[in-house]
PDB file of N, CA and C in Angstrom:
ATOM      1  N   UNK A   1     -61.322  75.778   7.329  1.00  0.00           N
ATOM      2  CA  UNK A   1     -61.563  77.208   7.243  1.00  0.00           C
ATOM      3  C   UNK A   1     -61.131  77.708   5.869  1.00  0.00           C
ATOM      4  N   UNK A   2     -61.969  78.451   5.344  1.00  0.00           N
ATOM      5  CA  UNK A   2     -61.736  78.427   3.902  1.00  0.00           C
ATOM      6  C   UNK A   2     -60.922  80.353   3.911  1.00  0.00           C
ATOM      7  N   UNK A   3     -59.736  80.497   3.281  1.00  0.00           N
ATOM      8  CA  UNK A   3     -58.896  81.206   3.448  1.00  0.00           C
ATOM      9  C   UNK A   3     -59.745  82.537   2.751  1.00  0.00           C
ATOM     10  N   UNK A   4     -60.019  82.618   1.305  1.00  0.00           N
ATOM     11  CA  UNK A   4     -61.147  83.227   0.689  1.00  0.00           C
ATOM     12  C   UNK A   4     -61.892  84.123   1.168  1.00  0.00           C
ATOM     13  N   UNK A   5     -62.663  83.240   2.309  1.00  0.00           N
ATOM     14  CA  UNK A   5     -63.701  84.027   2.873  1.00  0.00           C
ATOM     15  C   UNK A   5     -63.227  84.925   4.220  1.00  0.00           C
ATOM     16  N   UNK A   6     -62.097  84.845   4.690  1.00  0.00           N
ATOM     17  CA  UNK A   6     -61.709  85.501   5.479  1.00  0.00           C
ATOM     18  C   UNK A   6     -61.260  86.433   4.641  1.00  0.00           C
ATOM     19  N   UNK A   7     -60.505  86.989   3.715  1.00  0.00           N
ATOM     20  CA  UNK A   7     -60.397  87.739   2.948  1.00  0.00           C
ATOM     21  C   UNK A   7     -60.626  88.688   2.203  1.00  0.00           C
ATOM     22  N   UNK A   8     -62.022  87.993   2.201  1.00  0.00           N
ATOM     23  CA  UNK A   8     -63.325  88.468   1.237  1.00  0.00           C
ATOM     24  C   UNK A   8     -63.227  90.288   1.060  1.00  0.00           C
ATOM     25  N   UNK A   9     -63.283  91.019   2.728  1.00  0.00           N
ATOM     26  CA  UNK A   9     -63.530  92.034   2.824  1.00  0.00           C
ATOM     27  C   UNK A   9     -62.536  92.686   1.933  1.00  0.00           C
ATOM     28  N   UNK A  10     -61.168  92.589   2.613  1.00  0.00           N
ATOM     29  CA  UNK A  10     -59.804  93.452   1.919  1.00  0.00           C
ATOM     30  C   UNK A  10     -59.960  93.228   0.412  1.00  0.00           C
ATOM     31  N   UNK A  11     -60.348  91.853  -0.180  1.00  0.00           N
ATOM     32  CA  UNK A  11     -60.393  91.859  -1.380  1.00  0.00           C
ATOM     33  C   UNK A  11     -61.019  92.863  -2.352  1.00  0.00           C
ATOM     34  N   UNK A  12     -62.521  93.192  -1.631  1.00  0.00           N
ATOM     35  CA  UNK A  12     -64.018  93.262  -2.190  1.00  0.00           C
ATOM     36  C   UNK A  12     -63.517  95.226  -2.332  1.00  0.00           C
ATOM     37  N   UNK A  13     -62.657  95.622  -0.983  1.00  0.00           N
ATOM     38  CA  UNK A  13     -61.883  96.953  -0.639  1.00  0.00           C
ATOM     39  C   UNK A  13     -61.430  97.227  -1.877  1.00  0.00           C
ATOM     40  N   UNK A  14     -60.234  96.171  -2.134  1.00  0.00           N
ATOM     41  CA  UNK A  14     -59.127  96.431  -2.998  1.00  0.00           C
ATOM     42  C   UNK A  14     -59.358  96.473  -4.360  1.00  0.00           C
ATOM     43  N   UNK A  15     -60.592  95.739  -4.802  1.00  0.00           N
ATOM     44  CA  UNK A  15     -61.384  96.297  -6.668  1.00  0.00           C
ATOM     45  C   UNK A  15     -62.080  97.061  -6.358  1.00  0.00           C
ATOM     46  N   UNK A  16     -62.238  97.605  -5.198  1.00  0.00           N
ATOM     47  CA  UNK A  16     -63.582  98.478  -5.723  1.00  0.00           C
ATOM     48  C   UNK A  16     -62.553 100.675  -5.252  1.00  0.00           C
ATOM     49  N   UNK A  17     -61.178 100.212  -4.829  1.00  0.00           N
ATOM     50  CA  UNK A  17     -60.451 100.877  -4.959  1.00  0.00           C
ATOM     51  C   UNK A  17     -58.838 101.362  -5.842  1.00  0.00           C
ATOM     52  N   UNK A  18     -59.324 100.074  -6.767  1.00  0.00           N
ATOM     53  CA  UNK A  18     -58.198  99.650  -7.793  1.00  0.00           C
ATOM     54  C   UNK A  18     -57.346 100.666  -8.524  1.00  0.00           C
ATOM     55  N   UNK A  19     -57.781 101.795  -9.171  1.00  0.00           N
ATOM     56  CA  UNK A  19     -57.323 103.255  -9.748  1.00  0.00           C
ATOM     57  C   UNK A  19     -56.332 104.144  -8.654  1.00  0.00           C
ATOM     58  N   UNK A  20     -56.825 104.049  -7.665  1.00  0.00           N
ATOM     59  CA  UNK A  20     -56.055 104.813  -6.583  1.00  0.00           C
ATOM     60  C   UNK A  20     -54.984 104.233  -5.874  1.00  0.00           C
ATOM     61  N   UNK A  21     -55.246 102.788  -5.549  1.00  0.00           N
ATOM     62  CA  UNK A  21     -54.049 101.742  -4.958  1.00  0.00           C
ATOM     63  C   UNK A  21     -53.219 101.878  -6.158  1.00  0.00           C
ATOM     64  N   UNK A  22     -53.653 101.720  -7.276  1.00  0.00           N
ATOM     65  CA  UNK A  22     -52.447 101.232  -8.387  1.00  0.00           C
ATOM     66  C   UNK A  22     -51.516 102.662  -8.240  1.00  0.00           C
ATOM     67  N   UNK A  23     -52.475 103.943  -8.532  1.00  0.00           N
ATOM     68  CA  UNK A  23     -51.856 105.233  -8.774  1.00  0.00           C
ATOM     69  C   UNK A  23     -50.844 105.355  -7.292  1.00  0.00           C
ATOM     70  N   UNK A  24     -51.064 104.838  -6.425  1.00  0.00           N
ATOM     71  CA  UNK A  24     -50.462 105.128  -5.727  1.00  0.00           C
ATOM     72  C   UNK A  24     -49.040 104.044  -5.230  1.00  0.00           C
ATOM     73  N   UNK A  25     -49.298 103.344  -6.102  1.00  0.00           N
ATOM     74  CA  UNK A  25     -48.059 102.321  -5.563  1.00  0.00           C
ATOM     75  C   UNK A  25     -47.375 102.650  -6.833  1.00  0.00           C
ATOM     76  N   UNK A  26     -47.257 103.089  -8.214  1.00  0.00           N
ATOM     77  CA  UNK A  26     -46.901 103.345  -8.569  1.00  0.00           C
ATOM     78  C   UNK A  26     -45.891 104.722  -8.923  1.00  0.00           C
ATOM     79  N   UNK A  27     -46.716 105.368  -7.747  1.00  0.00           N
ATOM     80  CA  UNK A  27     -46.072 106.768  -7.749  1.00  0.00           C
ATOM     81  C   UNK A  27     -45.060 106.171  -6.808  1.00  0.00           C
ATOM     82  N   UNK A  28     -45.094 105.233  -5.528  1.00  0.00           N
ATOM     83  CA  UNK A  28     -44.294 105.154  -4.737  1.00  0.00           C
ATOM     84  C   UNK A  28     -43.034 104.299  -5.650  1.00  0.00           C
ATOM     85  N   UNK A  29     -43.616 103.921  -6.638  1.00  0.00           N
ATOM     86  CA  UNK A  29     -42.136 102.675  -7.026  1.00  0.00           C
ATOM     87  C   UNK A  29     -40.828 103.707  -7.861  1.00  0.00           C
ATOM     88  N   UNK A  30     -42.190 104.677  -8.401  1.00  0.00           N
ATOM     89  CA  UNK A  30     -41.651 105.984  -9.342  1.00  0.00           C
ATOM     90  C   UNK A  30     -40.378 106.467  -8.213  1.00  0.00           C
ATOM     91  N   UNK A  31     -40.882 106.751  -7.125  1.00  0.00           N
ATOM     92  CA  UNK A  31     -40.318 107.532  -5.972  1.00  0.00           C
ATOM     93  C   UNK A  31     -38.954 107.153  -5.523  1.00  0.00           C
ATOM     94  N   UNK A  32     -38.902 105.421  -5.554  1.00  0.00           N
ATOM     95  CA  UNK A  32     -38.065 104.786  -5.214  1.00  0.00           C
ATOM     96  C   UNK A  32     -36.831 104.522  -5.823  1.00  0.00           C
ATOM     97  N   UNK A  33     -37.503 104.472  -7.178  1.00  0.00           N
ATOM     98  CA  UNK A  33     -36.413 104.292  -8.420  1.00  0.00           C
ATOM     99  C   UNK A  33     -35.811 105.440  -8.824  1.00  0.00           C
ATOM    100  N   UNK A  34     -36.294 106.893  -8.638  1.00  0.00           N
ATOM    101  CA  UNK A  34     -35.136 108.093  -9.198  1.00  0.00           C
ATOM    102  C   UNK A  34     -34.509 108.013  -7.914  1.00  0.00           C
ATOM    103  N   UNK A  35     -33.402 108.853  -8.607  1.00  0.00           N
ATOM    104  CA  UNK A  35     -32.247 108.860  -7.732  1.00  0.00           C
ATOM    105  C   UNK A  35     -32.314 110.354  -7.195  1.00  0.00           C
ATOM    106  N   UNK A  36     -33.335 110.888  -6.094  1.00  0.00           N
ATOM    107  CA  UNK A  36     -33.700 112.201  -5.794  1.00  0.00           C
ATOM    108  C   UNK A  36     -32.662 112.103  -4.676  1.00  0.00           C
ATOM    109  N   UNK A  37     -32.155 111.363  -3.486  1.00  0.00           N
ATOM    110  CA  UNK A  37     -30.691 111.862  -2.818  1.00  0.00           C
ATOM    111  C   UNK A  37     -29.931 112.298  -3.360  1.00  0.00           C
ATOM    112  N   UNK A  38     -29.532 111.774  -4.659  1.00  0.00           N
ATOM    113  CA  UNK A  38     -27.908 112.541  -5.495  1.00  0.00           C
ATOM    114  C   UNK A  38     -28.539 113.470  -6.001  1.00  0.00           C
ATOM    115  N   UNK A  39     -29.227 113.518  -6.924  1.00  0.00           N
ATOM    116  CA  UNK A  39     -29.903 115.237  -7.152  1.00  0.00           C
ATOM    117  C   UNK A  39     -30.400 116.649  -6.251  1.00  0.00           C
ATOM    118  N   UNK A  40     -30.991 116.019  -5.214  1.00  0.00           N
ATOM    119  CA  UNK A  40     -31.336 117.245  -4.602  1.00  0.00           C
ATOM    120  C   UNK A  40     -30.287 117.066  -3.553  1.00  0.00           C
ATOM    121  N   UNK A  41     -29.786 116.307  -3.130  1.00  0.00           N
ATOM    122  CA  UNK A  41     -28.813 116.470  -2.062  1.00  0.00           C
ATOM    123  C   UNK A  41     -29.333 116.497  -0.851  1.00  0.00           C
ATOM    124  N   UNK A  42     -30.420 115.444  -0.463  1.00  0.00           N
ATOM    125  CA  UNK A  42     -31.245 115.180   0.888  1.00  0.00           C
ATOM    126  C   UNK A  42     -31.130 114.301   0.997  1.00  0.00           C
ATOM    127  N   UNK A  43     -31.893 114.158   2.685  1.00  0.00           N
ATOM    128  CA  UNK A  43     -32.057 112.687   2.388  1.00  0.00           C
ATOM    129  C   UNK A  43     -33.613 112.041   2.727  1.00  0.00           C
ATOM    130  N   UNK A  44     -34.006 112.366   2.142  1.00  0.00           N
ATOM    131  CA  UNK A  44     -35.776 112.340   1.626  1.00  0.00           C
ATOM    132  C   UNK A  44     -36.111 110.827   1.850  1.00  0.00           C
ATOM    133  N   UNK A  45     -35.393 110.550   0.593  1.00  0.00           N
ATOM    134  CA  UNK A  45     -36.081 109.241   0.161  1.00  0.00           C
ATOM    135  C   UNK A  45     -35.013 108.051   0.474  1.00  0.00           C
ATOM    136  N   UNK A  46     -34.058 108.075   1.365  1.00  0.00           N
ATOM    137  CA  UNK A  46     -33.537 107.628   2.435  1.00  0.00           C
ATOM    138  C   UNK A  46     -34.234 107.464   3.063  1.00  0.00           C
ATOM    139  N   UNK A  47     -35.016 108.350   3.780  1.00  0.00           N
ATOM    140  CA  UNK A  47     -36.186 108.253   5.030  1.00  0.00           C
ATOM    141  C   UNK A  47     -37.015 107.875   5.017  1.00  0.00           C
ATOM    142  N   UNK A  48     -37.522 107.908   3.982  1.00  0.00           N
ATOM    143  CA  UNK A  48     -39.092 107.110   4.262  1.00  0.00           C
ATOM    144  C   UNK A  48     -38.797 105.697   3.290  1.00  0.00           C
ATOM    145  N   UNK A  49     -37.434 105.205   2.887  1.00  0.00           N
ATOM    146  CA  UNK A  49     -37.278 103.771   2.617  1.00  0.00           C
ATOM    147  C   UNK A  49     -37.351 103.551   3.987  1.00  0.00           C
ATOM    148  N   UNK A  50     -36.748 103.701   4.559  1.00  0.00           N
ATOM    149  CA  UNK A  50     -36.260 103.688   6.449  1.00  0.00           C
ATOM    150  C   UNK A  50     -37.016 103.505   7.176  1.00  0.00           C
ATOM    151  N   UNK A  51     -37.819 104.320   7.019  1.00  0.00           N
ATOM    152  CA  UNK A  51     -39.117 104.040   7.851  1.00  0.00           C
ATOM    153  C   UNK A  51     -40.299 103.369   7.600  1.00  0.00           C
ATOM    154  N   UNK A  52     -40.331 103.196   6.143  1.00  0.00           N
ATOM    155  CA  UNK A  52     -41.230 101.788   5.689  1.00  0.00           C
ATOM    156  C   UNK A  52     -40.212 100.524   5.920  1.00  0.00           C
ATOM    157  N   UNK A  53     -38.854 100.477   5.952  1.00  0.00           N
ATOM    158  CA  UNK A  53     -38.141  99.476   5.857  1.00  0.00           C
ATOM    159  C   UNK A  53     -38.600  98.777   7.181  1.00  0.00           C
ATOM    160  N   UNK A  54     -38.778  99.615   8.391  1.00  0.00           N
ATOM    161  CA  UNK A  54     -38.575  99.398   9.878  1.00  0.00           C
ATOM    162  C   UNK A  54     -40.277  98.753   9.919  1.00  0.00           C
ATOM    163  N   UNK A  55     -41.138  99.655   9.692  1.00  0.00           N
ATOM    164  CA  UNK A  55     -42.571  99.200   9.365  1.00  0.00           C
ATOM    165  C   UNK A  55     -42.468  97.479   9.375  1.00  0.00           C
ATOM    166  N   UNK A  56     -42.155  98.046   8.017  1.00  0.00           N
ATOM    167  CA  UNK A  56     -42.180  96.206   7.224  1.00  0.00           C
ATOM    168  C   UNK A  56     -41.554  94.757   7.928  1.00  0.00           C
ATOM    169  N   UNK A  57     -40.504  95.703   8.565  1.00  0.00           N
ATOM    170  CA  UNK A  57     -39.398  94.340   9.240  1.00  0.00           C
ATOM    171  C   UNK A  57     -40.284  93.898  10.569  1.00  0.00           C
ATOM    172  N   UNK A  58     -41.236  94.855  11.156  1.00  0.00           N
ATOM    173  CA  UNK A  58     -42.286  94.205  12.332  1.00  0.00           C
ATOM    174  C   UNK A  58     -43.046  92.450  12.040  1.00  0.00           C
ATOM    175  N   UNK A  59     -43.314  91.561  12.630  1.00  0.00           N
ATOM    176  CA  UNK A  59     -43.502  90.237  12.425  1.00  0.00           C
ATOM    177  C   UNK A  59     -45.280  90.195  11.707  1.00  0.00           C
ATOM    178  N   UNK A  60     -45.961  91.376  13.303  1.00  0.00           N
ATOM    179  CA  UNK A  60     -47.260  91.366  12.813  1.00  0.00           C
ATOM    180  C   UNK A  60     -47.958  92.249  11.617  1.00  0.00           C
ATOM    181  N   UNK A  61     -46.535  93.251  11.138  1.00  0.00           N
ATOM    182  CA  UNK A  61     -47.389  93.899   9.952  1.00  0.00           C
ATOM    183  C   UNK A  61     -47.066  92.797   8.800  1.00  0.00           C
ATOM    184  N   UNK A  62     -45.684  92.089   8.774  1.00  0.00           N
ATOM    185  CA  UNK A  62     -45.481  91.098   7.531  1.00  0.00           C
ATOM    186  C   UNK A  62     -46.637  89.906   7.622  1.00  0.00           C
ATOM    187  N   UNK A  63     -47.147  89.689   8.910  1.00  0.00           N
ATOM    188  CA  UNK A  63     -48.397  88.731   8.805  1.00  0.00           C
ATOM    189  C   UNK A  63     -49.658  89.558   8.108  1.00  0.00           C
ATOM    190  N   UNK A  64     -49.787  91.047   8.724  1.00  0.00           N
ATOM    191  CA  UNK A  64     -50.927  91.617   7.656  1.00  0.00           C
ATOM    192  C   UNK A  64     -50.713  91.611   6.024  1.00  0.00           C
ATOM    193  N   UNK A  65     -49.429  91.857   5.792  1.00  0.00           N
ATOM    194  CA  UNK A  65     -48.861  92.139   4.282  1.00  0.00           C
ATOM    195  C   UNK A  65     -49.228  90.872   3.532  1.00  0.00           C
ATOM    196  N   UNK A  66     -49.259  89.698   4.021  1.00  0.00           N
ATOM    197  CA  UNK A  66     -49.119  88.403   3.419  1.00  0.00           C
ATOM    198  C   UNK A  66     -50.936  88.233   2.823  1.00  0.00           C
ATOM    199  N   UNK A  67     -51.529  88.902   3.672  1.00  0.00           N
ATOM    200  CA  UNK A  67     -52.999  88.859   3.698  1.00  0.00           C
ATOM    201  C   UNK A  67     -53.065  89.971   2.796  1.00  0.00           C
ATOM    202  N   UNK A  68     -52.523  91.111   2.697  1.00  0.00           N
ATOM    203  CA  UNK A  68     -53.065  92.011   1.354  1.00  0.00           C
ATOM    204  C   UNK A  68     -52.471  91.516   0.106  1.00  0.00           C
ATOM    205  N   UNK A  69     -51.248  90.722   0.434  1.00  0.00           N
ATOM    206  CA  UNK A  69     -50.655  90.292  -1.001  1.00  0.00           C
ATOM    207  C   UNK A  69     -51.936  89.350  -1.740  1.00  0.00           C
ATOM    208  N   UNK A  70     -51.925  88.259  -0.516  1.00  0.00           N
ATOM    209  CA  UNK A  70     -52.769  87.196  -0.979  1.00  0.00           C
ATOM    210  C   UNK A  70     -54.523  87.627  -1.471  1.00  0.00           C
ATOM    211  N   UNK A  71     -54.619  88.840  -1.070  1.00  0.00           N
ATOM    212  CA  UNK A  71     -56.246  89.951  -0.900  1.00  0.00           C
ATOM    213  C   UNK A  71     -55.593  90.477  -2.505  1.00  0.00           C
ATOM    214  N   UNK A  72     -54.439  90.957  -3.001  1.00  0.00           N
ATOM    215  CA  UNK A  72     -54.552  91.795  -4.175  1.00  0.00           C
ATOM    216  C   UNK A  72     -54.212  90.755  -5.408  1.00  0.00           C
ATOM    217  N   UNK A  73     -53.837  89.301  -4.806  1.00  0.00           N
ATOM    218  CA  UNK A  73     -53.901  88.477  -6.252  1.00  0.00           C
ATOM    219  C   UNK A  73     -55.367  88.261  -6.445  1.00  0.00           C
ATOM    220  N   UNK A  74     -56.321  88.079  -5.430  1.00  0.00           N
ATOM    221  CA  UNK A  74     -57.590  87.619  -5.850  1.00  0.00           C
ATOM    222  C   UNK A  74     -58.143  88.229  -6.408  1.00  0.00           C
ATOM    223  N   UNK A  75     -57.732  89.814  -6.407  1.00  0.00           N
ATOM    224  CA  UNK A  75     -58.681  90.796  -6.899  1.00  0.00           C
ATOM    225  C   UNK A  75     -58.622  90.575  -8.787  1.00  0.00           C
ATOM    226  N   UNK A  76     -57.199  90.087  -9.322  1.00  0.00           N
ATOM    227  CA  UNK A  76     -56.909  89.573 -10.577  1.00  0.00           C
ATOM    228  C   UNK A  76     -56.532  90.827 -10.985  1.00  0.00           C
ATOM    229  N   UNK A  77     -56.133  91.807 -10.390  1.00  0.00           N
ATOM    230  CA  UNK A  77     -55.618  93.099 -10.912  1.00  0.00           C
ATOM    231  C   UNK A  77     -53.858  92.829 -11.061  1.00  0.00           C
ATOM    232  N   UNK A  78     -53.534  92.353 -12.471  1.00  0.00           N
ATOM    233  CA  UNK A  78     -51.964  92.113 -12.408  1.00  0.00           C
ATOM    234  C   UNK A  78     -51.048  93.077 -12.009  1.00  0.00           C
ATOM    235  N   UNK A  79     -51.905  94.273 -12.125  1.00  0.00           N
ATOM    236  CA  UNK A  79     -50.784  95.354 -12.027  1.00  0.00           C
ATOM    237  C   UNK A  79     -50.704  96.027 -10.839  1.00  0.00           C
ATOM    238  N   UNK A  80     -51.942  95.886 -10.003  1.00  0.00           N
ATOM    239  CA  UNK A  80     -51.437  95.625  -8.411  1.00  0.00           C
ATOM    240  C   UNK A  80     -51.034  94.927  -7.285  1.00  0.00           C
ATOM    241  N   UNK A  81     -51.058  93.474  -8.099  1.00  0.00           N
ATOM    242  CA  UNK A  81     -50.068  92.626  -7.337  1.00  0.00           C
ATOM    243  C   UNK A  81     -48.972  92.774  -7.600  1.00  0.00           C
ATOM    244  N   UNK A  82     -48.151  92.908  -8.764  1.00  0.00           N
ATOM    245  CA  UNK A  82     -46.821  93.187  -9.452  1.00  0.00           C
ATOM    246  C   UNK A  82     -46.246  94.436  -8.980  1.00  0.00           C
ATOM    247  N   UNK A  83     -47.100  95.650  -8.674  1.00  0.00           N
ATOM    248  CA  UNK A  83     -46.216  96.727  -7.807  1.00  0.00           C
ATOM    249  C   UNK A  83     -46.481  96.518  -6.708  1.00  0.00           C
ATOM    250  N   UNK A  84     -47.410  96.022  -5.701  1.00  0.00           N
ATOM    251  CA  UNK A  84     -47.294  95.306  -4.337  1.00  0.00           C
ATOM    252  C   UNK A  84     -45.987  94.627  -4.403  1.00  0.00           C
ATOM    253  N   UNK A  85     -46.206  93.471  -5.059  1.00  0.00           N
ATOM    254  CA  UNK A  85     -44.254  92.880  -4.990  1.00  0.00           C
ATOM    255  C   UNK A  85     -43.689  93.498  -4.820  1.00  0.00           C
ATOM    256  N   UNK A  86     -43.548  94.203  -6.523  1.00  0.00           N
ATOM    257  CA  UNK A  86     -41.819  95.605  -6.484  1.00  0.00           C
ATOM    258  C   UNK A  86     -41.644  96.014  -5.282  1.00  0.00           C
ATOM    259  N   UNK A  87     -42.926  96.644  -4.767  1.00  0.00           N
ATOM    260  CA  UNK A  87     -42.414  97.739  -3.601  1.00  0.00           C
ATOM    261  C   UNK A  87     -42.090  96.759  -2.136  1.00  0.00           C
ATOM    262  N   UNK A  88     -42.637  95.331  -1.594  1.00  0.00           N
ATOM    263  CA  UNK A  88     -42.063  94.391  -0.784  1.00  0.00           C
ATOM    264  C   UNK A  88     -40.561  93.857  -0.984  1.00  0.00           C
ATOM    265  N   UNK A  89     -40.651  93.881  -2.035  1.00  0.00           N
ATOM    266  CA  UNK A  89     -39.256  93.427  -2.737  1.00  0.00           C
ATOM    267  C   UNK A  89     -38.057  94.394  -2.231  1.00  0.00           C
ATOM    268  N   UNK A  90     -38.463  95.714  -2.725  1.00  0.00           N
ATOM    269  CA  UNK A  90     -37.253  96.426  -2.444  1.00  0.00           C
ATOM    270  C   UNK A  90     -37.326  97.090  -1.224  1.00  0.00           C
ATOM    271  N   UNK A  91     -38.634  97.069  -0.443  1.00  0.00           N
ATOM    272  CA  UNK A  91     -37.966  97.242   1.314  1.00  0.00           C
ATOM    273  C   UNK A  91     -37.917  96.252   1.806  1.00  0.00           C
ATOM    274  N   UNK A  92     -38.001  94.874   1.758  1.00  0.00           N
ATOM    275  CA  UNK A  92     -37.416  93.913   2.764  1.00  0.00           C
ATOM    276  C   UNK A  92     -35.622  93.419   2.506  1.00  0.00           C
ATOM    277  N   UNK A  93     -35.160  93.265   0.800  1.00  0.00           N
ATOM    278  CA  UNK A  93     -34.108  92.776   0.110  1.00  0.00           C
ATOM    279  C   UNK A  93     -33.195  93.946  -0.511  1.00  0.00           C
ATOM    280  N   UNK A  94     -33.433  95.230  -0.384  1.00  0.00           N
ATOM    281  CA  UNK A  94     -32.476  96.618  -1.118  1.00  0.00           C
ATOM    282  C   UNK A  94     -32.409  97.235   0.539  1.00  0.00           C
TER     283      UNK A  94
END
């Protein structure tokens, strides 16, 4: 079974939506990295680490995740596999 072609779709998704995934994982990494709890004095972005953290820690969404990771290297877009990481990175390991 050739892995590729099961893929194909999310891939074919993910370039032909490339500007908006990037803009948007980037705004989220933006999001992640200021320090808006000590400034505004909430807890904002506590919460929705939290609740993507909880997301993420599920077995069958980390089996979907593995399939968009492996869907956003094919697309050859470096800079949306590299903030896909960042942002896996720091809700499964921060």
């Amino acid at each position: 079974m050739n892995i590729q072609k099961l893929v194909a779709p999310v891939t074919q998704n993910l370039k032909s939506n490339t500007k908006t995934i990037n803009m948007t994982l980037l705004c989220l990494v933006l999001f992640m990295m200021f320090p808006l709890d000590k400034l505004l004095r909430t807890s904002v972005q506590r919460d929705v680490e939290g609740t993507l953290r909880n997301l993420v820690s599920n077995p069958i969404v980390c089996v979907l995740m593995v399939g968009v990771v492996y869907a956003a290297y094919l697309t050859g877009d470096v800079y949306m596999f590299f903030l896909l990481l960042f942002v896996l990175h720091r809700l499964m390991k921060h």
